[in-house]
C-alpha atoms as a PDB file:
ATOM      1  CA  UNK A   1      52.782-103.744 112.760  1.00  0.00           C
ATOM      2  CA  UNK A   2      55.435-101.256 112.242  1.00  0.00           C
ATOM      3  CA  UNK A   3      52.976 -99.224 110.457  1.00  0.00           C
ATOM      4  CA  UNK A   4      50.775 -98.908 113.668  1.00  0.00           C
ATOM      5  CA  UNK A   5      54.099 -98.372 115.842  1.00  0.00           C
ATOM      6  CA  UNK A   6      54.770 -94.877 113.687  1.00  0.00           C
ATOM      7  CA  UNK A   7      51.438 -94.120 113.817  1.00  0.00           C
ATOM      8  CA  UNK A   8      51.396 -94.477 117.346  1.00  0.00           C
ATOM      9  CA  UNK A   9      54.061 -92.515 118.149  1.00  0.00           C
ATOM     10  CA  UNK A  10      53.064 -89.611 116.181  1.00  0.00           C
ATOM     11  CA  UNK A  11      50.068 -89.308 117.863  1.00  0.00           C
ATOM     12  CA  UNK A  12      51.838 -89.387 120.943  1.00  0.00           C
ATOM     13  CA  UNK A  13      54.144 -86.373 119.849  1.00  0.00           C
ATOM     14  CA  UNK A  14      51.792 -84.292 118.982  1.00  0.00           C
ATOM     15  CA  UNK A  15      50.170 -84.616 122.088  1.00  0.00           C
ATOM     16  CA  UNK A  16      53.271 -83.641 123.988  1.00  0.00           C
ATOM     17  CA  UNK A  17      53.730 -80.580 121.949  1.00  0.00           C
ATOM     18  CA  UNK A  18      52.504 -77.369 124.259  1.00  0.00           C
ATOM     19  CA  UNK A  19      49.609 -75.706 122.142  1.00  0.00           C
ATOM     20  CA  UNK A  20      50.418 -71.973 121.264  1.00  0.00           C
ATOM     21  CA  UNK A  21      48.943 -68.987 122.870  1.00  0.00           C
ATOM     22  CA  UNK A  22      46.638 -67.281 120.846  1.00  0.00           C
ATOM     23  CA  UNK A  23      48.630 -63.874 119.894  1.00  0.00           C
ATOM     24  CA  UNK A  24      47.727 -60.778 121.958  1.00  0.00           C
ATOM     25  CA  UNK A  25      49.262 -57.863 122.158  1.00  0.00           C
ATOM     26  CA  UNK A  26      51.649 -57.061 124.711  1.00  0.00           C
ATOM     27  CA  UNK A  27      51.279 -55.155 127.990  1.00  0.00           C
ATOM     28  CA  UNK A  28      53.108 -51.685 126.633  1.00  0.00           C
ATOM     29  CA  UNK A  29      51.694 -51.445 123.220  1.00  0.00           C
ATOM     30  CA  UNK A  30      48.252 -51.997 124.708  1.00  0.00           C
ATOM     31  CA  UNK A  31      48.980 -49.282 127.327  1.00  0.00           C
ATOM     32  CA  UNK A  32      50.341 -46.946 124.629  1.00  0.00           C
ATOM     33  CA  UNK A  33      47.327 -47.834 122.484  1.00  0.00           C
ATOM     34  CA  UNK A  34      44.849 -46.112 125.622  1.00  0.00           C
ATOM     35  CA  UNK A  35      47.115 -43.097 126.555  1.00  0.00           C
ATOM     36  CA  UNK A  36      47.304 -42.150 122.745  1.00  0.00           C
ATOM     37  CA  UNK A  37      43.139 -41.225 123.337  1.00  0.00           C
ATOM     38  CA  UNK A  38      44.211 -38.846 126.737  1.00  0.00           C
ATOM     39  CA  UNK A  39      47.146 -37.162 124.881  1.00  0.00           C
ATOM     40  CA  UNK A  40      44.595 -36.348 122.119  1.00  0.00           C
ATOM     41  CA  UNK A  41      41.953 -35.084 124.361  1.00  0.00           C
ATOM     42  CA  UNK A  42      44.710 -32.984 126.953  1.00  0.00           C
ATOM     43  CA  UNK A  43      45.925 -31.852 123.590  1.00  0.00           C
ATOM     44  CA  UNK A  44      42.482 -30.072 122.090  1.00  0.00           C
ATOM     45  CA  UNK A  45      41.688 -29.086 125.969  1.00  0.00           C
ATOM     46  CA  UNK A  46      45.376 -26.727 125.767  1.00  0.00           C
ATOM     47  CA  UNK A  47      44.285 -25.940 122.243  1.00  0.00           C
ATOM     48  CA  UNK A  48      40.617 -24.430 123.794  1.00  0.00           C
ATOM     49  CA  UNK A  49      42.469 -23.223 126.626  1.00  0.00           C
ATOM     50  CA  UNK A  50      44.686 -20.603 124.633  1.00  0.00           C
ATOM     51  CA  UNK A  51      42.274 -20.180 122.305  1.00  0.00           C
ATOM     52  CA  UNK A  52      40.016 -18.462 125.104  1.00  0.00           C
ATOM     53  CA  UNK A  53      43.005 -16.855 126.855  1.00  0.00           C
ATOM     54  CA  UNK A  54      43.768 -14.894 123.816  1.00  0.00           C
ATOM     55  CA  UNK A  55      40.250 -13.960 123.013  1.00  0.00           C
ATOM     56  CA  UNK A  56      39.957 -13.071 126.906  1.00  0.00           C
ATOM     57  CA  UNK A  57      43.136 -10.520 126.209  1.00  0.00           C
ATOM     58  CA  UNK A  58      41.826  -8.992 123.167  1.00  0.00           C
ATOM     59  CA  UNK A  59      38.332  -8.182 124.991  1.00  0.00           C
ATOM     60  CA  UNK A  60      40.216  -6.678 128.267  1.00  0.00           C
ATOM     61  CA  UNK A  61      42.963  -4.562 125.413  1.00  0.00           C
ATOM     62  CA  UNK A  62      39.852  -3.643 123.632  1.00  0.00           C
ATOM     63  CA  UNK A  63      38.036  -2.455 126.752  1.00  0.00           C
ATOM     64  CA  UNK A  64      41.106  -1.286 128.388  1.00  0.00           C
ATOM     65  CA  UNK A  65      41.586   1.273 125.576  1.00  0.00           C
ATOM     66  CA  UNK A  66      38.242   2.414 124.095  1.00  0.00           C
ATOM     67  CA  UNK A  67      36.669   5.035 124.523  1.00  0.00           C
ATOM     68  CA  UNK A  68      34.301   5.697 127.277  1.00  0.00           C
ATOM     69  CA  UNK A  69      30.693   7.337 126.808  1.00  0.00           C
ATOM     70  CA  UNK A  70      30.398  11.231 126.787  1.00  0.00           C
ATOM     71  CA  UNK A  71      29.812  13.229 129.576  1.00  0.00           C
ATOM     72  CA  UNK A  72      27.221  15.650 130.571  1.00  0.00           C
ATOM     73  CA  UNK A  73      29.197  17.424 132.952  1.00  0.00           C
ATOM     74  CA  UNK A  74      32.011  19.471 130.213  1.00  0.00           C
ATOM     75  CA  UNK A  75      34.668  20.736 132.386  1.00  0.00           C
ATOM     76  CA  UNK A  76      35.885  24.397 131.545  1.00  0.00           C
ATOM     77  CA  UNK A  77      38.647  24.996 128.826  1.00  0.00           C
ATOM     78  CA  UNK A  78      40.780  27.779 131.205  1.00  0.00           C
ATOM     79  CA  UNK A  79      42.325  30.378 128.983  1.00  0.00           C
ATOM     80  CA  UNK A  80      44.155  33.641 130.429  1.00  0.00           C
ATOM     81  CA  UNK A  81      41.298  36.218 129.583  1.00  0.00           C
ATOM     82  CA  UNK A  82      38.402  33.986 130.876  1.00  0.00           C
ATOM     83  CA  UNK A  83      35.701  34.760 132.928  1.00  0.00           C
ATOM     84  CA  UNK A  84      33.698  32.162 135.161  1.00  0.00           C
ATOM     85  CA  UNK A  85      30.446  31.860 134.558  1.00  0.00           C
ATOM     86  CA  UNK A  86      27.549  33.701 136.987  1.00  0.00           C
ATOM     87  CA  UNK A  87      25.004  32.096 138.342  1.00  0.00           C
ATOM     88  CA  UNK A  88      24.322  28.803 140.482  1.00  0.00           C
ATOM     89  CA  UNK A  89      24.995  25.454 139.299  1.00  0.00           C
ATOM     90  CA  UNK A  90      22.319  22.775 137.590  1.00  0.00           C
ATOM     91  CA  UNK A  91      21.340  20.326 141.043  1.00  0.00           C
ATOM     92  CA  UNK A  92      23.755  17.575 140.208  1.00  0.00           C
ATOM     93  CA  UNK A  93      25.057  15.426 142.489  1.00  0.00           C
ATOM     94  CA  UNK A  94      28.463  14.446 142.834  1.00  0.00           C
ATOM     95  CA  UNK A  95      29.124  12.175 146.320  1.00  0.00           C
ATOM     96  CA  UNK A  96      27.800  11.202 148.404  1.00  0.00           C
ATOM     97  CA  UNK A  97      28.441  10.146 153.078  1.00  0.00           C
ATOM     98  CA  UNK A  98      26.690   7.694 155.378  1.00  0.00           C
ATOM     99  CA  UNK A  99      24.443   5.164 154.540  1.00  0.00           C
ATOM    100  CA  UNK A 100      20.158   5.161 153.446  1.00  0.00           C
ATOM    101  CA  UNK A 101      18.176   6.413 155.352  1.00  0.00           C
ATOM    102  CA  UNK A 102      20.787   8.883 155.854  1.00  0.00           C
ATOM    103  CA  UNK A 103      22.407   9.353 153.144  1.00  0.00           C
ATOM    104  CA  UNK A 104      24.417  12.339 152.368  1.00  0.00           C
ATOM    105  CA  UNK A 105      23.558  13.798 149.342  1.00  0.00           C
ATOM    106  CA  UNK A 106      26.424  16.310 147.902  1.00  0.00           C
ATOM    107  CA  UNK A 107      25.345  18.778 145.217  1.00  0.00           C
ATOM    108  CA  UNK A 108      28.013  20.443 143.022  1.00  0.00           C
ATOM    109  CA  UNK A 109      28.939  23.753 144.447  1.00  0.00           C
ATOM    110  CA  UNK A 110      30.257  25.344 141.137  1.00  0.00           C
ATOM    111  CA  UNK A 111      28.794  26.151 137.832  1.00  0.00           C
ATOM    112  CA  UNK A 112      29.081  23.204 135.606  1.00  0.00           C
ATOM    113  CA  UNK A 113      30.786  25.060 132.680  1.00  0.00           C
ATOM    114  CA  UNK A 114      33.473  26.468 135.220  1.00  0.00           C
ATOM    115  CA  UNK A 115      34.580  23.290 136.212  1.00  0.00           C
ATOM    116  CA  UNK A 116      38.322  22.477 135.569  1.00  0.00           C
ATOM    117  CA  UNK A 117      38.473  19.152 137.076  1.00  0.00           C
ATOM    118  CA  UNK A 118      37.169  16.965 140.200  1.00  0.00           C
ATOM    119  CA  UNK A 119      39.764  15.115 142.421  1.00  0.00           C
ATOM    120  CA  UNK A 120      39.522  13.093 145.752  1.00  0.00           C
ATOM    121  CA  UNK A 121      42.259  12.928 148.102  1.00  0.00           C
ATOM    122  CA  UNK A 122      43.334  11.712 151.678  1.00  0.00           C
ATOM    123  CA  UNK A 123      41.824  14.271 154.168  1.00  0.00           C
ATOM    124  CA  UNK A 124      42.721  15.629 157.552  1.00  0.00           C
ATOM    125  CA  UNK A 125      42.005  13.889 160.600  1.00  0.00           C
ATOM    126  CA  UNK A 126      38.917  13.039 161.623  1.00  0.00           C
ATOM    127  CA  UNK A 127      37.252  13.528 157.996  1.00  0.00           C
ATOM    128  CA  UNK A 128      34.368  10.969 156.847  1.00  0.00           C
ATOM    129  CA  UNK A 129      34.671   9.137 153.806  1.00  0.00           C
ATOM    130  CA  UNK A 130      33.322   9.947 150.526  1.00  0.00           C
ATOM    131  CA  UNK A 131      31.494   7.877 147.818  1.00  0.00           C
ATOM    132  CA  UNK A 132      32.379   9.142 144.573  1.00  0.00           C
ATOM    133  CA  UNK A 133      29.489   9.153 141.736  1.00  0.00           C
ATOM    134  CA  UNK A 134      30.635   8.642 138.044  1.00  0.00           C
ATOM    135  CA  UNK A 135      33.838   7.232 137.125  1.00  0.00           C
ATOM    136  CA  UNK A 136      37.229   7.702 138.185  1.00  0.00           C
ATOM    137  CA  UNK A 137      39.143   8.830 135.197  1.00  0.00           C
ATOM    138  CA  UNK A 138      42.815   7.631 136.029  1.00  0.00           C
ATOM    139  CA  UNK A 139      41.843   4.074 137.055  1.00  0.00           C
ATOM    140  CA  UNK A 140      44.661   1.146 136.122  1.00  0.00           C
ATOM    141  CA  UNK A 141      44.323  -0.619 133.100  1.00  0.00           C
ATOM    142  CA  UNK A 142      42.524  -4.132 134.648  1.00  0.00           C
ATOM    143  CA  UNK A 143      40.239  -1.593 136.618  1.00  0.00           C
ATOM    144  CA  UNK A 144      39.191  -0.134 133.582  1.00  0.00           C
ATOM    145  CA  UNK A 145      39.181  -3.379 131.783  1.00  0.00           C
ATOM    146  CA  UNK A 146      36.644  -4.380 134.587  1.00  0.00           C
ATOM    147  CA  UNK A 147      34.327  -1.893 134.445  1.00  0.00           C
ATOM    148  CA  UNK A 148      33.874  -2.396 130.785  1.00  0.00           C
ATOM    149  CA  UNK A 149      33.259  -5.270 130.789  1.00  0.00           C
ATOM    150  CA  UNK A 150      31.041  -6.456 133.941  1.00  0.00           C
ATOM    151  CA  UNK A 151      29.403  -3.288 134.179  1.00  0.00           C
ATOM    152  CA  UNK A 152      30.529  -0.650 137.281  1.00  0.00           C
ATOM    153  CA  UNK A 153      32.485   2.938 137.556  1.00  0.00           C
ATOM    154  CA  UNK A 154      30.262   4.768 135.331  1.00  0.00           C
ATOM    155  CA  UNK A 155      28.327   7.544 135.065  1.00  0.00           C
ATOM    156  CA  UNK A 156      27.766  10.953 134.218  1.00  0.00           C
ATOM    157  CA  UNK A 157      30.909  12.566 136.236  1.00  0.00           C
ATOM    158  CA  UNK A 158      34.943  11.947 135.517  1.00  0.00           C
ATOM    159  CA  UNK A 159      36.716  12.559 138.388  1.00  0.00           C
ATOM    160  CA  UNK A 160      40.146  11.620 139.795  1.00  0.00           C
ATOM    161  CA  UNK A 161      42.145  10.175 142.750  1.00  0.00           C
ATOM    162  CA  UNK A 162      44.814  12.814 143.443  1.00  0.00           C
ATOM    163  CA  UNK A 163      46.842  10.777 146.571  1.00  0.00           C
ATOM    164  CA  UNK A 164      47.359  11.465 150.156  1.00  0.00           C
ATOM    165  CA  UNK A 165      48.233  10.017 152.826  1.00  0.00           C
ATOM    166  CA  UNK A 166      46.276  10.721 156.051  1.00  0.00           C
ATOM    167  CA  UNK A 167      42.640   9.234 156.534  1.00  0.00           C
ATOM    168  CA  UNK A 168      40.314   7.935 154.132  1.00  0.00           C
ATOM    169  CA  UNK A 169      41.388   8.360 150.010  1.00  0.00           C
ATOM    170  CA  UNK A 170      38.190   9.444 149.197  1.00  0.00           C
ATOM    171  CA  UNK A 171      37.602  12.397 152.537  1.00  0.00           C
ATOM    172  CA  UNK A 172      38.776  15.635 150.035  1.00  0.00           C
ATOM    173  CA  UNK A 173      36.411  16.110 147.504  1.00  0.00           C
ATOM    174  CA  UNK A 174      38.226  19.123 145.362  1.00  0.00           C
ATOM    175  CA  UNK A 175      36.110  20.708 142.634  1.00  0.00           C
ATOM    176  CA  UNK A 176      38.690  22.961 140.331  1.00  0.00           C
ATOM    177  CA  UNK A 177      37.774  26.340 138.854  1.00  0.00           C
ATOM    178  CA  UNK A 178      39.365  29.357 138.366  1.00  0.00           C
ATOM    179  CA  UNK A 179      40.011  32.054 141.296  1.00  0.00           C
ATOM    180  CA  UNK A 180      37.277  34.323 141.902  1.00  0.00           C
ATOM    181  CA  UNK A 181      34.482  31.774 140.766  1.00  0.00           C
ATOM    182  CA  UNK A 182      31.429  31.679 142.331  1.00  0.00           C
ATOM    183  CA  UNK A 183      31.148  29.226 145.114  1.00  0.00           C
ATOM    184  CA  UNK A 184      27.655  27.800 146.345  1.00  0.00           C
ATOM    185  CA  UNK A 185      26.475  25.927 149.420  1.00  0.00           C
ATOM    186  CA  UNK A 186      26.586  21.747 148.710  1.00  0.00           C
ATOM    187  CA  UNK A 187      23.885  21.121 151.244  1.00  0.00           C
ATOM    188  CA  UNK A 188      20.722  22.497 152.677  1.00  0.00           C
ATOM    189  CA  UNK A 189      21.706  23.329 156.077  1.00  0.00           C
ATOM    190  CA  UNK A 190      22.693  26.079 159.143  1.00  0.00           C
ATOM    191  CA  UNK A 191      26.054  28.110 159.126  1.00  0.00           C
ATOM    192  CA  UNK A 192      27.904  26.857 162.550  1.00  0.00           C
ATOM    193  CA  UNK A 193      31.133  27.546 161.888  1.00  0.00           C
ATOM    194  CA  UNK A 194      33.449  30.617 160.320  1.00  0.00           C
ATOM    195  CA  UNK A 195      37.114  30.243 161.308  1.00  0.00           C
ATOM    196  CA  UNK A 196      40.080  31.156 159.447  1.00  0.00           C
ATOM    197  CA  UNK A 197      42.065  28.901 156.687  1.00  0.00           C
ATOM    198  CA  UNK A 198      45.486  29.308 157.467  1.00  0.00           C
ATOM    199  CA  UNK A 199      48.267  27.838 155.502  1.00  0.00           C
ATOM    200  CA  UNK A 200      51.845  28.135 156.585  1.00  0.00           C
ATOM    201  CA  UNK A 201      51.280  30.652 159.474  1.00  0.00           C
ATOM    202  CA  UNK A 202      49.014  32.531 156.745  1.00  0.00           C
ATOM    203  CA  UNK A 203      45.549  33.230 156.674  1.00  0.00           C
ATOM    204  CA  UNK A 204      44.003  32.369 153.158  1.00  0.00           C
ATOM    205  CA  UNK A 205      40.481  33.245 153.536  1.00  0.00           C
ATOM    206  CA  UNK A 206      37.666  31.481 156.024  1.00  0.00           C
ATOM    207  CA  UNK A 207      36.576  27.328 156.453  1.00  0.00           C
ATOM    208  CA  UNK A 208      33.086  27.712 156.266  1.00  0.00           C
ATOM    209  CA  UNK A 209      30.857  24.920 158.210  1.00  0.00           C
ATOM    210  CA  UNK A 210      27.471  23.761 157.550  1.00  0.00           C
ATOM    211  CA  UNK A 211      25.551  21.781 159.579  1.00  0.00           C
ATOM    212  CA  UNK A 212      23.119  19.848 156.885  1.00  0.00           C
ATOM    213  CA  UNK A 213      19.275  19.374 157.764  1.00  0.00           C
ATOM    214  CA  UNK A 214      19.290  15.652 157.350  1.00  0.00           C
ATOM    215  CA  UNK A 215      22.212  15.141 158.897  1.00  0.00           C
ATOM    216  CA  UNK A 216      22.776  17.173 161.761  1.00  0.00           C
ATOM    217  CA  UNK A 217      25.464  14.557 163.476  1.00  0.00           C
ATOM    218  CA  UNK A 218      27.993  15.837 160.585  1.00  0.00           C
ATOM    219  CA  UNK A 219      29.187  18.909 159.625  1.00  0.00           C
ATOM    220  CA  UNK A 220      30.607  20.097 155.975  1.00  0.00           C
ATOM    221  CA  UNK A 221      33.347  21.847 155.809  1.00  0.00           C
ATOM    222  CA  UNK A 222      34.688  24.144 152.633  1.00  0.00           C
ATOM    223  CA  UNK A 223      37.805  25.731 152.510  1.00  0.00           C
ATOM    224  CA  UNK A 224      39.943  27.344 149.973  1.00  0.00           C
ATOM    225  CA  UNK A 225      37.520  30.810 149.161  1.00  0.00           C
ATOM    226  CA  UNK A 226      36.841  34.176 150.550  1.00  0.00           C
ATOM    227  CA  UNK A 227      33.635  33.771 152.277  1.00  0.00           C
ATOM    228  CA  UNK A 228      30.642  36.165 151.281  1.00  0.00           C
ATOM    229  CA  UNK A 229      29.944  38.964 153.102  1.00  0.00           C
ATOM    230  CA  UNK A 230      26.357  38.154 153.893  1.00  0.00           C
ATOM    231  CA  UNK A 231      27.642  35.566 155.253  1.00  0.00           C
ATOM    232  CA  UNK A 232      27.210  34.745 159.454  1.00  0.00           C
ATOM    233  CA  UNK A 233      26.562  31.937 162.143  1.00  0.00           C
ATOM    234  CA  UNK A 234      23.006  31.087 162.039  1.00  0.00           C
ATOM    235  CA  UNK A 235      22.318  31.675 158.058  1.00  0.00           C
ATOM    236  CA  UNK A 236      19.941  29.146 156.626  1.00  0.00           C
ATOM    237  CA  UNK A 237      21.769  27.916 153.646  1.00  0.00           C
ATOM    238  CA  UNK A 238      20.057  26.149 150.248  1.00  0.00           C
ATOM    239  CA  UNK A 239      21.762  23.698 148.346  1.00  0.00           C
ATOM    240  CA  UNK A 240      23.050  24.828 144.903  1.00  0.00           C
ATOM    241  CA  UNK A 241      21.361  28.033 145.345  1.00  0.00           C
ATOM    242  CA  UNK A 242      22.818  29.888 148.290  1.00  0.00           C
ATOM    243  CA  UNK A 243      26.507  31.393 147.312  1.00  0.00           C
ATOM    244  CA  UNK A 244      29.143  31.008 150.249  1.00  0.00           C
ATOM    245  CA  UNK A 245      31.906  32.558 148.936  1.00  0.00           C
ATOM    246  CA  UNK A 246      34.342  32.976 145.943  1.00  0.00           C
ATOM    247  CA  UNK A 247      37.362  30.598 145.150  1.00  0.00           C
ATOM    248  CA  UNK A 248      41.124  32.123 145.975  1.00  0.00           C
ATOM    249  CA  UNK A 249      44.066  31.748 144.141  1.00  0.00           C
ATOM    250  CA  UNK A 250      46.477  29.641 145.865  1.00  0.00           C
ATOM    251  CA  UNK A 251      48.413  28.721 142.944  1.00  0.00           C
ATOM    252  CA  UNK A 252      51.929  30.591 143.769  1.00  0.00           C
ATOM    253  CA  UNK A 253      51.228  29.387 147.379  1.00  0.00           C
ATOM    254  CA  UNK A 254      51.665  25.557 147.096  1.00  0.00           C
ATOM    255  CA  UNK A 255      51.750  23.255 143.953  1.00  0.00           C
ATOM    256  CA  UNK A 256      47.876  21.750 143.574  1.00  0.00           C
ATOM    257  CA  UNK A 257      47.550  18.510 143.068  1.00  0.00           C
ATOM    258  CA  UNK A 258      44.426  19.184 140.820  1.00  0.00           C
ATOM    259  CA  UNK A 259      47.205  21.113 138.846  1.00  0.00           C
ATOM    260  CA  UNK A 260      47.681  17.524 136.499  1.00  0.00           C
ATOM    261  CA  UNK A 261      44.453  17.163 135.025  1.00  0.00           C
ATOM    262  CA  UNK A 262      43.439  21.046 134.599  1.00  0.00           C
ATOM    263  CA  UNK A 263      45.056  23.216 132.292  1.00  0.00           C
ATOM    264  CA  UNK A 264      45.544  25.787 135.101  1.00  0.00           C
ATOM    265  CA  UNK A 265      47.371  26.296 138.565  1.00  0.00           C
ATOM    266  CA  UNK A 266      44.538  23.437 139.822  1.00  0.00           C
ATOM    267  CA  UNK A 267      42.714  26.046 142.165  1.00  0.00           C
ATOM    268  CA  UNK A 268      39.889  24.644 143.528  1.00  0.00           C
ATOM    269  CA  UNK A 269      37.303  24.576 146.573  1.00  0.00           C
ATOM    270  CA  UNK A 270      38.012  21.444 149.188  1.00  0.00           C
ATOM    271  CA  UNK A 271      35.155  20.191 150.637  1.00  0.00           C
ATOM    272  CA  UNK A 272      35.634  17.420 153.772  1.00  0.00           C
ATOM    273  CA  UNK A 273      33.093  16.237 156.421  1.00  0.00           C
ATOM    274  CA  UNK A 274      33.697  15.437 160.167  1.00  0.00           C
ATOM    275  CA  UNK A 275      31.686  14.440 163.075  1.00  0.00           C
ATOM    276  CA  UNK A 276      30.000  17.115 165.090  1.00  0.00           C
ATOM    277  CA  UNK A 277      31.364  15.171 168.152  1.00  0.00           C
ATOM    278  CA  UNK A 278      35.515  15.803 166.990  1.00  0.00           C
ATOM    279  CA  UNK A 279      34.929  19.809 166.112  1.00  0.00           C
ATOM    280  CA  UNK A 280      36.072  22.355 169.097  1.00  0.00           C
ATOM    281  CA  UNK A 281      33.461  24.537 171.222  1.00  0.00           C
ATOM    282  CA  UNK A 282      32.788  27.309 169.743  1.00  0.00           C
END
């Protein structure tokens, strides 16, 4: 009897005894056990991340600082005892105004080989616009970078953005060569306009305008020479072929801007191009 009393009340003890949880881990080391995954992943994404950036860098320094492909056009070496070269220049092409159908085409008007340099600049009032063909060779670093690398800003032509800061950066297109140089017409077109260049209350030699043949609702204008003496209103005037004048010195007159990049006083002829509509009655 007493045997079945103990028995009975073990029974009954154990079945007041709360059974145990099974063991699970807790809230924060199951929370710590996902994130430990994301701080891997975030950690090789920042890893892949530099990785490019630096690889990015090199390829922009790289670019940045190569060299760039040769030109065709060599610009002239000035030395004291020179001599320009005679003759007309190769048809080549350097900027050009307006948009197709038309387009603006402006031919070199000097000699390739007596070419010191080729600048653009802010012009005077009223001036159009130039596109520049080739590649501008005092461009900032990223610029260059760019080009490199996408493609853009090249070409057969250096030339360079000398300032200003009236109108347009690109309305002076100044080709350098030395004084007396040959000068020829940029466009095929009419002689409408000979009218003196004067430069603090001095006369340096005639602005000679040219109405081209395809674009008679513009006028080009060159300054900066002694026209020739053939030279009248009404000439018919071939691009590259028909000489205009010769290029003065104006070196001991003001300091050229053209001046950094040649390895002379920067002379040069400016060429700009206006309306018809702004120009005065003649």
């Amino acid at each position: 009897m007493d045997g079945a009393l103990a028995l009975d009340r073990r029974e009954r003890w154990v079945d007041t005894v709360p059974s145990m949880a099974p063991a699970h881990p807790s809230g924060h080391a199951e929370r710590a056990r996902r994130r430990r995954p994301r701080r891997a992943h975030s950690t090789r994404r920042a890893a892949i991340l530099l990785a490019l950036g630096v690889v990015f860098l090199v390829v922009v320094l790289l670019a940045a600082f190569s060299s760039g492909p040769s030109t065709p056009l060599r610009t002239a070496q000035v030395g004291g005892s020179s001599r320009p070269a005679a003759g007309p220049p190769r048809p080549d092409v350097v900027a050009l105004q307006g948009s197709p159908p038309n387009q603006l085409r402006i031919q070199l008007p000097v000699e390739q080989r007596n070419v010191t340099a080729i600048g653009y600049s802010a012009g005077d009032e009223g001036t159009l616009p130039l596109q520049p063909l080739g590649r501008q060779g005092n461009e900032g670093l990223f610029a260059r970078a760019a080009h490199r690398i996408f493609g853009g800003g090249s070409g057969g032509l250096v030339w360079y953005q000398l300032g200003g800061d009236q109108g347009p950066s690109t309305a002076a297109l100044d080709v350098g060569a030395a004084p007396g140089t040959d000068v020829y017409s940029p466009v095929d077109g009419t002689v409408v306009g000979l009218t003196p260049y004067v430069l603090d209350g001095q006369q340096y030699g005639s602005r000679i305008d040219i109405e081209p043949s395809d674009s008679p609702s513009v006028v080009v204008s060159l300054t900066r020479l002694q026209p020739d003496p053939s030279l009248t209103v009404g000439v018919q005037l071939s691009a590259g072929t028909s000489k205009v004048g010769n290029l003065i010195d104006l070196s001991g007159v003001e300091k050229q801007a053209l001046a950094s990049y040649t390895q002379d006083g920067g002379n040069h002829v400016t060429l700009q191009i206006r309306p018809t509509a702004t120009l005065p009655l003649r």
